[in-house]
N, C-alpha and C. Protein backbone atom coordinates (compact mmCIF):
# COMPACT_ATOMS: atom_id res chain seq x y z
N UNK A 1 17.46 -14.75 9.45
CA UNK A 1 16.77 -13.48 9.43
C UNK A 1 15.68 -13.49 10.50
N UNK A 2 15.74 -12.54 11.36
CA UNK A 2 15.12 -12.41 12.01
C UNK A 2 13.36 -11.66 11.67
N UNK A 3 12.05 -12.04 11.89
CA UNK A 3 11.42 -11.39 11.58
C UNK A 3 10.20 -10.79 12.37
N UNK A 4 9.97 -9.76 12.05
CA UNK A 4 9.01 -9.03 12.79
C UNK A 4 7.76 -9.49 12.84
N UNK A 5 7.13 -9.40 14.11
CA UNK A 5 5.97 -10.08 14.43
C UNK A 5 4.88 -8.96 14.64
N UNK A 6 3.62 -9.32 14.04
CA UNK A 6 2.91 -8.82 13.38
C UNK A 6 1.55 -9.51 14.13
N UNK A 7 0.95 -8.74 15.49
CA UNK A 7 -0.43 -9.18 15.62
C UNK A 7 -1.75 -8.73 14.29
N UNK A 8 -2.42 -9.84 13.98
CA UNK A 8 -3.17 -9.51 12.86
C UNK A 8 -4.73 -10.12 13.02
N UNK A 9 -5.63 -9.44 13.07
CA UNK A 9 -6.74 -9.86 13.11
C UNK A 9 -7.73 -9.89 12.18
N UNK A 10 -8.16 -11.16 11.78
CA UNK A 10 -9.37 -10.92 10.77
C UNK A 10 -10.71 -10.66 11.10
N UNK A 11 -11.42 -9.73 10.18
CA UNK A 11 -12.75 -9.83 10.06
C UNK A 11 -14.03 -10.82 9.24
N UNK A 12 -14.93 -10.75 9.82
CA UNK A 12 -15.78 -11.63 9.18
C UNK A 12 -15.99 -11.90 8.08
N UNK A 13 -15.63 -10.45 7.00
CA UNK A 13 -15.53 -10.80 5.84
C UNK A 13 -14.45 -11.18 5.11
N UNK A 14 -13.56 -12.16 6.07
CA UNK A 14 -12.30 -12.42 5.93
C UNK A 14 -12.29 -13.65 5.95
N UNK A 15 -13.60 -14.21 6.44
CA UNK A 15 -14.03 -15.76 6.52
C UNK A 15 -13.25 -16.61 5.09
N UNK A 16 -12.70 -17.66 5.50
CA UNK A 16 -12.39 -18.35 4.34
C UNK A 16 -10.78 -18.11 3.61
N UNK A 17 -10.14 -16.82 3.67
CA UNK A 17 -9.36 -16.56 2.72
C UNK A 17 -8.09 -16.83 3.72
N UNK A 18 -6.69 -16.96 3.45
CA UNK A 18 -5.90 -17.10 4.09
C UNK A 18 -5.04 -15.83 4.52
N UNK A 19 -4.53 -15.72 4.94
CA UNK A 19 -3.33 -14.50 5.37
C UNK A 19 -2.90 -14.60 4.48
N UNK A 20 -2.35 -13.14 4.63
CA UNK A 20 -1.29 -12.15 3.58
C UNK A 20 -0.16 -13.25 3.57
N UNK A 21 0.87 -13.95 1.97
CA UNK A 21 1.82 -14.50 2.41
C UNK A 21 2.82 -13.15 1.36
N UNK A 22 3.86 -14.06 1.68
CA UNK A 22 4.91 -13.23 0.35
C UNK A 22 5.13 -14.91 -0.86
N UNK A 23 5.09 -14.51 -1.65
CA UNK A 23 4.95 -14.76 -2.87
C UNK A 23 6.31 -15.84 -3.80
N UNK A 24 7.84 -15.04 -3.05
CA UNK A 24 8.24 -15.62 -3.08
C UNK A 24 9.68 -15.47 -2.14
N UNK A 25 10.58 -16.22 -1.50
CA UNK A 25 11.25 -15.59 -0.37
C UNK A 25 11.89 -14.56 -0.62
N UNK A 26 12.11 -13.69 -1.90
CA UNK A 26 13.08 -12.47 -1.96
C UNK A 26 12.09 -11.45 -2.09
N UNK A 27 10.77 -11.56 -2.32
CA UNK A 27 9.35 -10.42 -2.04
C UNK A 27 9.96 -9.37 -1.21
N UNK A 28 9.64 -8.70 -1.11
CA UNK A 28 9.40 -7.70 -0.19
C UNK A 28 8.17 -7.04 0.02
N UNK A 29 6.99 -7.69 -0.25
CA UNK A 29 5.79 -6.98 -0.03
C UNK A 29 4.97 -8.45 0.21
N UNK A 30 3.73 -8.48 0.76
CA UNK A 30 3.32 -9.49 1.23
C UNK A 30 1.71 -9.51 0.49
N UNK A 31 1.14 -9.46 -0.23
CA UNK A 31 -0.11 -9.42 -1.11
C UNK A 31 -1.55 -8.96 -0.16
N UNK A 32 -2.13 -8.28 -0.38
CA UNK A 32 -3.46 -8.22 0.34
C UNK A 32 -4.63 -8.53 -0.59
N UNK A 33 -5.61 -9.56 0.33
CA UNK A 33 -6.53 -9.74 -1.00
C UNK A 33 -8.00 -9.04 -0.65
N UNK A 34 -8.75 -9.08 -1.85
CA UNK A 34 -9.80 -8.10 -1.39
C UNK A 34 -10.91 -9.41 -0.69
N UNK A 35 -11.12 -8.62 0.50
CA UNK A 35 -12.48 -9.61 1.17
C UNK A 35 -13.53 -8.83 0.76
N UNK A 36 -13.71 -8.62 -0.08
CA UNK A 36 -15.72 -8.41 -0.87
C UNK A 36 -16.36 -9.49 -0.65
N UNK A 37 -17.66 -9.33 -0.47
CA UNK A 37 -18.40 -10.68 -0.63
C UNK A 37 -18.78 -10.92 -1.73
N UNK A 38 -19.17 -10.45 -3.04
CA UNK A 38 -19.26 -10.20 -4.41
C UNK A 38 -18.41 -10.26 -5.39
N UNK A 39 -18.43 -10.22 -6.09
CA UNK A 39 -17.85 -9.40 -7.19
C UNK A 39 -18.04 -7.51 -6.99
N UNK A 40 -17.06 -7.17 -7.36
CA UNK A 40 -16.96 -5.32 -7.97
C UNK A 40 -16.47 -5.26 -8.84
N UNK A 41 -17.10 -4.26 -9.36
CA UNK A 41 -17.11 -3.65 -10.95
C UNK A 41 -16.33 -1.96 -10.55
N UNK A 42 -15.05 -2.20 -11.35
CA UNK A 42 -14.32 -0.88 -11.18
C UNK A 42 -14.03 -0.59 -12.47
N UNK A 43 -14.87 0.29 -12.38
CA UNK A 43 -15.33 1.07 -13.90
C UNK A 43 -14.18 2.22 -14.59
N UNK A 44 -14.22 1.78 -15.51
CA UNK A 44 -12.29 3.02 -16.02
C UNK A 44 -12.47 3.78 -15.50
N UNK A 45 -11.55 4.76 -15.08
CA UNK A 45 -11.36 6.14 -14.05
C UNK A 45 -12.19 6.69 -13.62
N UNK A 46 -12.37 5.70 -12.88
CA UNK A 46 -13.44 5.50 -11.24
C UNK A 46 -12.51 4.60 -10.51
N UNK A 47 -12.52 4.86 -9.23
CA UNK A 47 -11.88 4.43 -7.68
C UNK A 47 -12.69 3.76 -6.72
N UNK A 48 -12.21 2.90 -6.15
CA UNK A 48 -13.13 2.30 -5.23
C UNK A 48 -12.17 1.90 -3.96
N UNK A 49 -12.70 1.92 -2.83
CA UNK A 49 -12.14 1.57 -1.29
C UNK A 49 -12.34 0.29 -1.04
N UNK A 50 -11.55 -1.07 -1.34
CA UNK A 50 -11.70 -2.33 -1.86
C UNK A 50 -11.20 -2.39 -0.05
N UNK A 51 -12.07 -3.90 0.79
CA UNK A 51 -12.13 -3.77 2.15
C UNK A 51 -10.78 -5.14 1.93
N UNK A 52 -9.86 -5.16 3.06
CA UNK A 52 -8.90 -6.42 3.27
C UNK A 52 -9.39 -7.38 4.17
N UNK A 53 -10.50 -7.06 4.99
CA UNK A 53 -11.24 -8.18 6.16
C UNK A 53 -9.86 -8.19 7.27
N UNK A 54 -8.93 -6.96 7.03
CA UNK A 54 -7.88 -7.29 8.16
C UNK A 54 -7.78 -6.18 8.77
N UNK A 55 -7.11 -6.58 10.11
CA UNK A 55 -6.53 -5.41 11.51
C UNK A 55 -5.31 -5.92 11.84
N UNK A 56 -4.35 -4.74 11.48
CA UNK A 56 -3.14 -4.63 12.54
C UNK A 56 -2.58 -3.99 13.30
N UNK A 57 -1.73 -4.73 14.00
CA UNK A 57 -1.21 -3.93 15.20
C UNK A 57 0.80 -3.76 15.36
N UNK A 58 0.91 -2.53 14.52
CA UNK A 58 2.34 -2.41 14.62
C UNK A 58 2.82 -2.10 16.08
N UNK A 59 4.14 -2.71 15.36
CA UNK A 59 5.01 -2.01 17.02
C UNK A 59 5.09 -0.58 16.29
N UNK A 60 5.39 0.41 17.53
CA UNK A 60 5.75 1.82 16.96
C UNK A 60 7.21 1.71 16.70
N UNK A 61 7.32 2.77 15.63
CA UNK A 61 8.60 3.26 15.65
C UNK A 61 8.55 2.11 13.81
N UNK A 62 7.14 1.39 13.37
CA UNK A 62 7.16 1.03 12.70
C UNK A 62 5.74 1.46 11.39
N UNK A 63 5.85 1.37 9.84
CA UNK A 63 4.63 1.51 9.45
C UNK A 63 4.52 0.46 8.39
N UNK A 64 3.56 0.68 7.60
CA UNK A 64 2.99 -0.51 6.83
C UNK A 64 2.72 0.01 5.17
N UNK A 65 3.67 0.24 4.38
CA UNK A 65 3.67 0.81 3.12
C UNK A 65 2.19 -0.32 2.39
N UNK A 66 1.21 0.24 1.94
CA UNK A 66 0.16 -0.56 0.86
C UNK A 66 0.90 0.37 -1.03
N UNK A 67 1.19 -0.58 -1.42
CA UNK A 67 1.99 -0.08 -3.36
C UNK A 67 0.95 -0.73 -3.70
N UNK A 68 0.85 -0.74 -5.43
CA UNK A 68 0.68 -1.61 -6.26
C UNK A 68 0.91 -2.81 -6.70
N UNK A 69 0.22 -3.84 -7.02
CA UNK A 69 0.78 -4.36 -7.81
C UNK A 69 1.17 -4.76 -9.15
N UNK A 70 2.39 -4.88 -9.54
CA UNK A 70 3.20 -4.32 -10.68
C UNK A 70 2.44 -5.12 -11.96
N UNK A 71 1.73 -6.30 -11.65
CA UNK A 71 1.48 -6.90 -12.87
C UNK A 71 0.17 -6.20 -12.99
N UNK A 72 -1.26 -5.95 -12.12
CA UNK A 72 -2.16 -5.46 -12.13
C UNK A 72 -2.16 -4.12 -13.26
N UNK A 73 -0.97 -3.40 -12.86
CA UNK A 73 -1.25 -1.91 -13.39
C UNK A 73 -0.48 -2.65 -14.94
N UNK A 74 0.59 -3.10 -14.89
CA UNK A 74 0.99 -3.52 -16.33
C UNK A 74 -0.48 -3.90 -17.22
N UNK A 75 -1.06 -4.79 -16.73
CA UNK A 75 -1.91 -6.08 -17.40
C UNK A 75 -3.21 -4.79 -17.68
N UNK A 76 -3.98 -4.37 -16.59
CA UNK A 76 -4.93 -3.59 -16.42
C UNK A 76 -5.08 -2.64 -16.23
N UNK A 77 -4.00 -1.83 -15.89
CA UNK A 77 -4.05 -0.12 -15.70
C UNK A 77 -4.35 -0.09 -13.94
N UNK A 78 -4.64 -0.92 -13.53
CA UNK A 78 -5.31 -0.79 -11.66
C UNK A 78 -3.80 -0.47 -10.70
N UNK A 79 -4.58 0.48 -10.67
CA UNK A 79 -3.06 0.78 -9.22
C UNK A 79 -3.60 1.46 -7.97
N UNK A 80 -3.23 2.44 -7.24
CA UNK A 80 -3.43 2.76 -5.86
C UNK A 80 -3.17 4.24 -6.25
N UNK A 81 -4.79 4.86 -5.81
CA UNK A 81 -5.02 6.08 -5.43
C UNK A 81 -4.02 7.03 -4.94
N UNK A 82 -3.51 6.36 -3.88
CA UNK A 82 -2.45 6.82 -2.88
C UNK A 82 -1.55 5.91 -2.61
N UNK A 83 -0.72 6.17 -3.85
CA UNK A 83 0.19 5.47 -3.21
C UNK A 83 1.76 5.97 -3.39
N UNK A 84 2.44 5.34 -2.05
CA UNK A 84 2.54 4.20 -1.01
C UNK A 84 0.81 4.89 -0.28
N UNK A 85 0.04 4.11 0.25
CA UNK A 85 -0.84 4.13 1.58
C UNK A 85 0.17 3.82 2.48
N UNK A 86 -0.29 4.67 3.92
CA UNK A 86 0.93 4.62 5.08
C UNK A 86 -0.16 4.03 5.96
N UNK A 87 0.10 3.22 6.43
CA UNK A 87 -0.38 2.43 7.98
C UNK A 87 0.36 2.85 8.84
N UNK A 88 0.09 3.97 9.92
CA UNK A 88 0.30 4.08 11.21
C UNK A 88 0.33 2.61 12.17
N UNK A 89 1.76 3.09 13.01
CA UNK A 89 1.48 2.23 14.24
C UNK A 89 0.36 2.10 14.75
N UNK A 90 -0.41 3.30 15.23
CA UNK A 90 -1.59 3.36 16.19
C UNK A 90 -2.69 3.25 15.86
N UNK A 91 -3.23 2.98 14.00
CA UNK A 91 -4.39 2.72 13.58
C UNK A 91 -4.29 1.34 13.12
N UNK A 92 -5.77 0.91 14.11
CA UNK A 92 -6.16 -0.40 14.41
C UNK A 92 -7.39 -0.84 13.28
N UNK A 93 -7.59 0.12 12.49
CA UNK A 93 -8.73 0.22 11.76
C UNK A 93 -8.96 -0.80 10.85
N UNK A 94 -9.90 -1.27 9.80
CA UNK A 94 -9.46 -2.31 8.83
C UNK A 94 -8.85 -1.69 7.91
N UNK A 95 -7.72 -2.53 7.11
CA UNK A 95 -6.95 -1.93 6.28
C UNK A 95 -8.09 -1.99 4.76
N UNK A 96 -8.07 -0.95 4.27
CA UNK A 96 -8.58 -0.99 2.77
C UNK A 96 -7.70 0.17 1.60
N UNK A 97 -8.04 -0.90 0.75
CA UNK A 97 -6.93 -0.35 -0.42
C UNK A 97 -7.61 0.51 -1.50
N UNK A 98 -7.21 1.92 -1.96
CA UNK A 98 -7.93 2.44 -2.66
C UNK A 98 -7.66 2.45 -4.14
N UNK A 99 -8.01 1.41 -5.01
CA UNK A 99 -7.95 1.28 -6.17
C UNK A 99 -8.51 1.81 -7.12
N UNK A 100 -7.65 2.34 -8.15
CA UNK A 100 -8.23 2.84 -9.65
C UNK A 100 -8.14 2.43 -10.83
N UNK A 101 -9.16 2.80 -11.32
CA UNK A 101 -8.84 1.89 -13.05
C UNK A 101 -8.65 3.02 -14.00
N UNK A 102 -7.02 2.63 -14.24
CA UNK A 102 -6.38 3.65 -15.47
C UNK A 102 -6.57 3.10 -16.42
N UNK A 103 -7.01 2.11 -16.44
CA UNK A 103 -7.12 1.22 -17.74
C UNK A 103 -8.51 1.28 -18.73
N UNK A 104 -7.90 0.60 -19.89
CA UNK A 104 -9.31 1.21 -21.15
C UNK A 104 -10.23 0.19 -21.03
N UNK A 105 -10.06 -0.46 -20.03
CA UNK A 105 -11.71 -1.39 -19.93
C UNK A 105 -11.99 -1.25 -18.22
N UNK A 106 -13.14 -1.20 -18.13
CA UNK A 106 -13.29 -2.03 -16.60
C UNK A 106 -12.98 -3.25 -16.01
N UNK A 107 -13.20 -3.17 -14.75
CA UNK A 107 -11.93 -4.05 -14.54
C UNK A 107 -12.96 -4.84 -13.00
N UNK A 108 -13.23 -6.33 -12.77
CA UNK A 108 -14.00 -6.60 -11.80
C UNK A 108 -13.00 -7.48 -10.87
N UNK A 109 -12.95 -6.98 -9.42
CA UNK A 109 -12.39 -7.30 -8.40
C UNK A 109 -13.16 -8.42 -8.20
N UNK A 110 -12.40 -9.98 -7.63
CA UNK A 110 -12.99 -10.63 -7.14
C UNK A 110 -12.74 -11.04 -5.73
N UNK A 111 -13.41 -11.37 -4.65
CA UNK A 111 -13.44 -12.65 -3.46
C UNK A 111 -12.02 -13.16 -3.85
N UNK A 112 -11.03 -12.73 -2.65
CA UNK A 112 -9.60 -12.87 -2.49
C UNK A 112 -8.82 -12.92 -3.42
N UNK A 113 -9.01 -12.03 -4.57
CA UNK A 113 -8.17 -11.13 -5.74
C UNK A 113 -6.58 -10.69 -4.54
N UNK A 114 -5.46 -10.64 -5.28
CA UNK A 114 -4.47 -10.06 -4.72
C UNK A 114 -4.09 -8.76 -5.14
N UNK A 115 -5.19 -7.36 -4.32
CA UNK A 115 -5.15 -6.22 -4.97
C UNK A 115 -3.90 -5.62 -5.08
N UNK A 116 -3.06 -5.28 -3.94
CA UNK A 116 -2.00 -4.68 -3.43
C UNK A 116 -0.85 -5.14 -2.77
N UNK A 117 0.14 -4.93 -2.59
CA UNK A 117 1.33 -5.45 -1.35
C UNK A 117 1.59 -4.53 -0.50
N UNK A 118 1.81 -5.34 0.61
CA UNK A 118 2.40 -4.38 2.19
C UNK A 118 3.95 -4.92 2.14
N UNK A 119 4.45 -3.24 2.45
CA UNK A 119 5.46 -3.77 2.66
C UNK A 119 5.72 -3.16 4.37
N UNK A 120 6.65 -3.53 4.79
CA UNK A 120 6.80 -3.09 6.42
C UNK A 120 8.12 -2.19 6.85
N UNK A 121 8.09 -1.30 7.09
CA UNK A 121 9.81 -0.82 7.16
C UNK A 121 9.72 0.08 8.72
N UNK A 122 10.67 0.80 9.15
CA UNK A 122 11.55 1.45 10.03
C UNK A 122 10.98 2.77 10.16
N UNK A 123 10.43 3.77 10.93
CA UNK A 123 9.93 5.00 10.79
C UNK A 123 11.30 5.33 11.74
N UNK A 124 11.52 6.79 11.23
CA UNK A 124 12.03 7.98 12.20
C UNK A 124 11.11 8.89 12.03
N UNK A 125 11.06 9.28 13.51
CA UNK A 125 10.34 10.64 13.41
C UNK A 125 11.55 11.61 13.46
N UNK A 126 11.06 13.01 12.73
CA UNK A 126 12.10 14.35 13.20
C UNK A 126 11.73 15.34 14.29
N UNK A 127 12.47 15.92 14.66
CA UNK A 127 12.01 17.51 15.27
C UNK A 127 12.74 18.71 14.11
N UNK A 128 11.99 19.69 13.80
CA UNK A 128 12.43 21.02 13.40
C UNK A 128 13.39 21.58 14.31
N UNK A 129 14.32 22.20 13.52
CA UNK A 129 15.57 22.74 13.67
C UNK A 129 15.68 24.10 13.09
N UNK A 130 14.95 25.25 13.33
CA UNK A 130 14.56 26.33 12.55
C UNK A 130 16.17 27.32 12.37
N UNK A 131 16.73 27.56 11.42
CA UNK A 131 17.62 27.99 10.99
C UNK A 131 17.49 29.54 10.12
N UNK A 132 18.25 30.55 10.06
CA UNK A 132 18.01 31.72 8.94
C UNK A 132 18.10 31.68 7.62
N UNK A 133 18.92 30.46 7.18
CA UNK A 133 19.75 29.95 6.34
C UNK A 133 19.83 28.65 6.24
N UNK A 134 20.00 27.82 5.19
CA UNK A 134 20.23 26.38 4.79
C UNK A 134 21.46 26.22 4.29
N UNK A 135 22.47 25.17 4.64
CA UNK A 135 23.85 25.04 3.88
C UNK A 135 23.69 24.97 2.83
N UNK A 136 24.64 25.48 1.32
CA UNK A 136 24.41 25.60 0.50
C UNK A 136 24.73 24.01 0.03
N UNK A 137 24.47 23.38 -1.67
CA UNK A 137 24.68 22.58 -2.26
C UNK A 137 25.35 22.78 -3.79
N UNK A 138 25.87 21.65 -4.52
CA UNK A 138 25.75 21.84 -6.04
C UNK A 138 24.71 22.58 -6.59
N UNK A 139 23.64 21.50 -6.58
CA UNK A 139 22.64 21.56 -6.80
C UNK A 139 21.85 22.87 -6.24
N UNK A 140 21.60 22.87 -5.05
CA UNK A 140 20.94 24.13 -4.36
C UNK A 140 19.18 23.94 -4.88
N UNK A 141 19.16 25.16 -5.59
CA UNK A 141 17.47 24.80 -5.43
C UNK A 141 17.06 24.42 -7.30
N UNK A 142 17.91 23.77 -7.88
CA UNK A 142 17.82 22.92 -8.95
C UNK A 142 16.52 22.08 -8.76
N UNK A 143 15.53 22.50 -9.51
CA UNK A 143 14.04 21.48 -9.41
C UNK A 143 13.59 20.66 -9.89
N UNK A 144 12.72 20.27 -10.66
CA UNK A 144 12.30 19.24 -11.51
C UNK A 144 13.02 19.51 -12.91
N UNK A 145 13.44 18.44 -13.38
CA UNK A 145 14.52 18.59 -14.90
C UNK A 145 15.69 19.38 -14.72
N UNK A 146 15.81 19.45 -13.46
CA UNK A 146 17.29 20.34 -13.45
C UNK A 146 18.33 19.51 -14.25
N UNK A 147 18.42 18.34 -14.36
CA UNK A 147 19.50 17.59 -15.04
C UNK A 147 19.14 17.77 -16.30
N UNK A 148 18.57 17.55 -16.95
CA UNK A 148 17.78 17.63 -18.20
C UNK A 148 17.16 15.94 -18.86
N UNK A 149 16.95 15.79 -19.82
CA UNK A 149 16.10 14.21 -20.23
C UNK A 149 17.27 13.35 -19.93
């Protein structure tokens, strides 16, 4: 398997912790941990912008999915504001993950906690194709519960 190479730069408050790995070789997401210098206190449904101490640099034509992670929200209710978070090719910015606590207690982030996973995939961009009409379907404009439970 061939794999994609990934310039990655840490920040200072990145001192100490190791790179993102994957977890185990059939992963598909690679863990991000929080570089706080503290402890944080993420108080039930309240959100916080938890910092990664990291910078990357995609090739284009590529982006950087930030999910959940699955045991976090099981165990604690903590998942992602927005999620998937999309990492652009062209933002060099530090990555930070925006976490919430759905959960019935608060919940304290620690110094290289594994908040979230990246995963990495394939972008297409489109162009509009403005038409009078759309081909029809089965389905057609069948919406939410069109199938039923």
């Amino acid at each position: 398997m061939k794999l994609l190479q990934i310039p990655v730069q840490t920040l200072t408050n990145y001192e100490g912790l190791s790179l993102p790995v994957y977890q185990t070789m059939g992963a598909a997401g690679m863990d991000l941990l929080a570089a706080v210098m503290e402890d944080v206190l993420l108080r039930r449904g309240h959100y916080l912008m938890i910092p990664t101490g990291i910078k990357i640099a995609l090739p284009q034509g590529y982006e950087a999915q930030v999910r959940p992670r699955s045991g976090l929200a099981a165990k604690h209710g903590i998942t992602l504001l927005n999620s998937p978070g999309t990492i652009d090719s062209d933002f060099r910015g530090e990555i930070q993950v925006i976490l919430i606590n759905l959960g019935e207690k608060d919940f304290i982030i620690k110094r290289g906690m594994r908040i979230a996973q990246m995963v990495f995939a394939p972008v297409l961009q489109a162009q509009w194709q403005p038409v009078l009409q759309l081909e029809e379907t089965e389905r057609n404009e069948g919406g939410f519960g069109h199938t039923g439970i």
